[in-house]
Protein backbone atom coordinates (compact mmCIF):
# COMPACT_ATOMS: atom_id res chain seq x y z
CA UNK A 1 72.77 154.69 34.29
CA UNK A 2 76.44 155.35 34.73
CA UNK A 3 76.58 155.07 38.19
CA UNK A 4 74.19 151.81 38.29
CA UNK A 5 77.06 150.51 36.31
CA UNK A 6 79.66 151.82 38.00
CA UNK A 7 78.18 150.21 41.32
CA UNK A 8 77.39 147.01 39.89
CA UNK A 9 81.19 146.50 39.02
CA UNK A 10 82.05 147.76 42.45
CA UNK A 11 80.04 144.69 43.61
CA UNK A 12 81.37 142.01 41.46
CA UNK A 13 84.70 143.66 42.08
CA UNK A 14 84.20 142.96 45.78
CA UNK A 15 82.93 139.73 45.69
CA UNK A 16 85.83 138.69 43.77
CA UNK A 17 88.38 140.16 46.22
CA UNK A 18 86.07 138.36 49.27
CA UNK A 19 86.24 135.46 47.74
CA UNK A 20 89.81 135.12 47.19
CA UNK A 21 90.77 136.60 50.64
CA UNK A 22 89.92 133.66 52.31
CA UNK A 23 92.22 130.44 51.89
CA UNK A 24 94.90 132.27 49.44
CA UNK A 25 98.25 130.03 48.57
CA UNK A 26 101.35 131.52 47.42
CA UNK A 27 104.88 130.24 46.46
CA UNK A 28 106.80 131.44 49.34
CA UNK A 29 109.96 132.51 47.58
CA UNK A 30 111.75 131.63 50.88
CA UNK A 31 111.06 128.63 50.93
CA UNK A 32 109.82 127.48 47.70
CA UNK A 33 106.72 125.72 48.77
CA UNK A 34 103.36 126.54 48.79
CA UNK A 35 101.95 128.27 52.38
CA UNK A 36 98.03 129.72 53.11
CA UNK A 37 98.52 133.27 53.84
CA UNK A 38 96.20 135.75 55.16
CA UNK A 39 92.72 134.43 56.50
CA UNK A 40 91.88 131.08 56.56
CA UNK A 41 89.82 128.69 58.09
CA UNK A 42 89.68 124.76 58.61
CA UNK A 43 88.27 124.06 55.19
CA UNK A 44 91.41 125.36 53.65
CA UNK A 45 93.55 122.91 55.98
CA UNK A 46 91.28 120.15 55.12
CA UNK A 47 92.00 120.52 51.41
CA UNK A 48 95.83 120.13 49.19
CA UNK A 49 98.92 119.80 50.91
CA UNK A 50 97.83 120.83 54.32
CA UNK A 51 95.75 118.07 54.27
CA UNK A 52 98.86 116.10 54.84
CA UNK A 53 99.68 117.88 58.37
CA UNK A 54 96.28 118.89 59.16
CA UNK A 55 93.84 115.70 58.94
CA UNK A 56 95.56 113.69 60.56
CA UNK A 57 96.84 115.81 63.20
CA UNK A 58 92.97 116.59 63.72
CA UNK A 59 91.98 112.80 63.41
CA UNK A 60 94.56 111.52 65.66
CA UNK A 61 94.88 113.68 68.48
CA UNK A 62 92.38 112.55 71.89
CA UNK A 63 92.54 115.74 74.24
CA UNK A 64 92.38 115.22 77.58
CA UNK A 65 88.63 114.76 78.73
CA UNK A 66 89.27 116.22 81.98
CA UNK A 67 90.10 119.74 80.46
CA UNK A 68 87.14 119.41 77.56
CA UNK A 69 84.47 118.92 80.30
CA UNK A 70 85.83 121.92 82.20
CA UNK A 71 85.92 124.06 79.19
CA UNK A 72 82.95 123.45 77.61
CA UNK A 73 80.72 125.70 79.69
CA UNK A 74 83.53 128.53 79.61
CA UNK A 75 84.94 128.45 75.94
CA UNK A 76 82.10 130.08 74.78
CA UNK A 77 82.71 133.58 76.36
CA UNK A 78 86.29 134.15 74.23
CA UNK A 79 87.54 134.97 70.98
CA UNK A 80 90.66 133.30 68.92
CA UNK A 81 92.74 134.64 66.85
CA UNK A 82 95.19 132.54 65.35
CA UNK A 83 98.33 133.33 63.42
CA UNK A 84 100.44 130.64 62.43
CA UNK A 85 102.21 129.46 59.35
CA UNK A 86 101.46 126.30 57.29
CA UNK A 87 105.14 125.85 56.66
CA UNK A 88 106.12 125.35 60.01
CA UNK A 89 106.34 122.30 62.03
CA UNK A 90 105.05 123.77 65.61
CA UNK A 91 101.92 125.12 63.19
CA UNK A 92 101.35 121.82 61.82
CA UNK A 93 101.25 119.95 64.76
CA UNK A 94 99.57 122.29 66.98
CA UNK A 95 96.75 123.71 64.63
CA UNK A 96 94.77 120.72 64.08
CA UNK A 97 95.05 120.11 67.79
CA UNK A 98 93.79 123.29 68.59
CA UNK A 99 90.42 122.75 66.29
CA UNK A 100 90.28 119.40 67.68
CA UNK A 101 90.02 120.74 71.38
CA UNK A 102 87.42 123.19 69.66
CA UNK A 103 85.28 120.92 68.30
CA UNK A 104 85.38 118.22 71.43
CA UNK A 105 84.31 121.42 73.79
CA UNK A 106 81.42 122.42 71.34
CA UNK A 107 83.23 125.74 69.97
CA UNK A 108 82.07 126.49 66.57
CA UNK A 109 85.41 127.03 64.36
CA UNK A 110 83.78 129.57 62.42
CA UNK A 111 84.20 132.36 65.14
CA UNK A 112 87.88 131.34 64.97
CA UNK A 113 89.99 134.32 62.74
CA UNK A 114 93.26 132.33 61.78
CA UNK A 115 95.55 134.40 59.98
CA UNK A 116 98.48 132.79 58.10
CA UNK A 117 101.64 134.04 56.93
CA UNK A 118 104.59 133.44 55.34
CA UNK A 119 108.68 132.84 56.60
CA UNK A 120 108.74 136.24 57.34
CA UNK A 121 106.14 136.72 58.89
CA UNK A 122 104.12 138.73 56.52
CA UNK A 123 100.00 138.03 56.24
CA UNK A 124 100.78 140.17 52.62
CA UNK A 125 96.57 141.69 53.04
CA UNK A 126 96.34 141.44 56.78
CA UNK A 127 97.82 143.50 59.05
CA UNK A 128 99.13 141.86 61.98
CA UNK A 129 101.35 144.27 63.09
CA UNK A 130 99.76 145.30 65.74
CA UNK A 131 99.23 141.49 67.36
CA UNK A 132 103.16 141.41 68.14
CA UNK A 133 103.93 137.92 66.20
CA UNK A 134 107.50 136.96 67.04
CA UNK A 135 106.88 133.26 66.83
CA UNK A 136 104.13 130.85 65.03
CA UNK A 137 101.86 129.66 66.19
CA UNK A 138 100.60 132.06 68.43
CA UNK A 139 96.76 131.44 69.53
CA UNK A 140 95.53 134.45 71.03
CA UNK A 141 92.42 134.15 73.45
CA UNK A 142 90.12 137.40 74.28
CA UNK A 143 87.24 138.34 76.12
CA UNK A 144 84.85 141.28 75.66
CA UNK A 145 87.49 142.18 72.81
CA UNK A 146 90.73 142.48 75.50
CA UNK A 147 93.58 139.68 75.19
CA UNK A 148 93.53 137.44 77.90
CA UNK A 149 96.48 135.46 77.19
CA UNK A 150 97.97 133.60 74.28
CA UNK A 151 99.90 130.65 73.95
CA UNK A 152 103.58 130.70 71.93
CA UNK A 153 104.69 128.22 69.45
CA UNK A 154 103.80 125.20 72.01
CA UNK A 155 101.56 124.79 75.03
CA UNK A 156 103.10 124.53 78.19
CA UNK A 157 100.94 121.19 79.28
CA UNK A 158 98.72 120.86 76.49
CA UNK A 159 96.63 123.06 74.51
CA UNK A 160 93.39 122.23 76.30
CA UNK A 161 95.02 122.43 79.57
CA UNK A 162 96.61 125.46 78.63
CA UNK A 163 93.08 127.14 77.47
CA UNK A 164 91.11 126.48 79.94
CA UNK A 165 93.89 128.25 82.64
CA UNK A 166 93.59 131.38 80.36
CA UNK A 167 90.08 131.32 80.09
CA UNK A 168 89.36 130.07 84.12
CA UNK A 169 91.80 132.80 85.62
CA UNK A 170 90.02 135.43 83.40
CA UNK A 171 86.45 134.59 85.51
């Protein structure tokens, strides 16, 4: 009986921790505004204050056609990892770009692991120290679980452009 019990609050333990793991906002004491740290997703941009960067970022941004057609049958093949931070300009303007070019080449953003952190740096649950962040954001493409290459604060051309030359010289 004991150990039924004992497992059953392990479980609802567990689900609690899940459940705020994803999407977690903290005062950064920094900055003194609120920032997602740790994983995250779209939905959490979507929703508050990073609503205010992130919609209409996402909403407004047309990526180049050219690239999207040539990514689509590619994209598929990588992995993203994303760690940026919602307090910082580059992030805000790059992110919802980046899920744009996702969604306009048919890549599901739920096989996207975006990490967020805070001014310095710190994902507080996640450890990111070995993904070498010196600068946010950093999107980080793989394939068959090996980096291929990442792109640093901005894209050099554009972040579609700038994908698909990752993902194309990795073929």
């Amino acid at each position: 009986m004991i150990q039924k019990c004992l497992f059953a609050l392990l479980m609802v333990i567990g689900f609690q921790v899940y459940g705020q793991s994803i999407n977690k906002v903290i005062i950064d004491p920094k900055i003194n505004k609120e920032v997602m740290i740790g994983y995250c997703n779209k939905t959490g941009f979507e929703k508050g204050v990073f609503a205010d960067f992130f919609n209409p970022g996402f909403e407004k941004y047309n990526p180049s056609n050219k690239f999207i057609e040539r990514l689509r049958p590619m994209i598929g093949e990588v992995e993203f990892t994303v760690v940026l931070g919602t307090w910082c300009s580059d992030s805000q303007l790059q992110v919802p770009h980046f899920y744009k070019v996702l969604k306009e080449a048919g890549y599901s953003d739920k096989r996207v692991k975006a990490i967020g952190v805070d001014r310095s740096k710190s994902a507080i649950l996640v450890d990111i120290k070995d993904l070498n962040i010196e600068r946010v954001p950093t999107f980080i493409v793989y394939k068959n679980g090996v980096e291929i290459g990442r792109i640093i604060e901005t894209p050099e051309k554009s972040i579609e452009k700038d994908l698909w030359k990752i993902i194309s010289n990795s073929l």
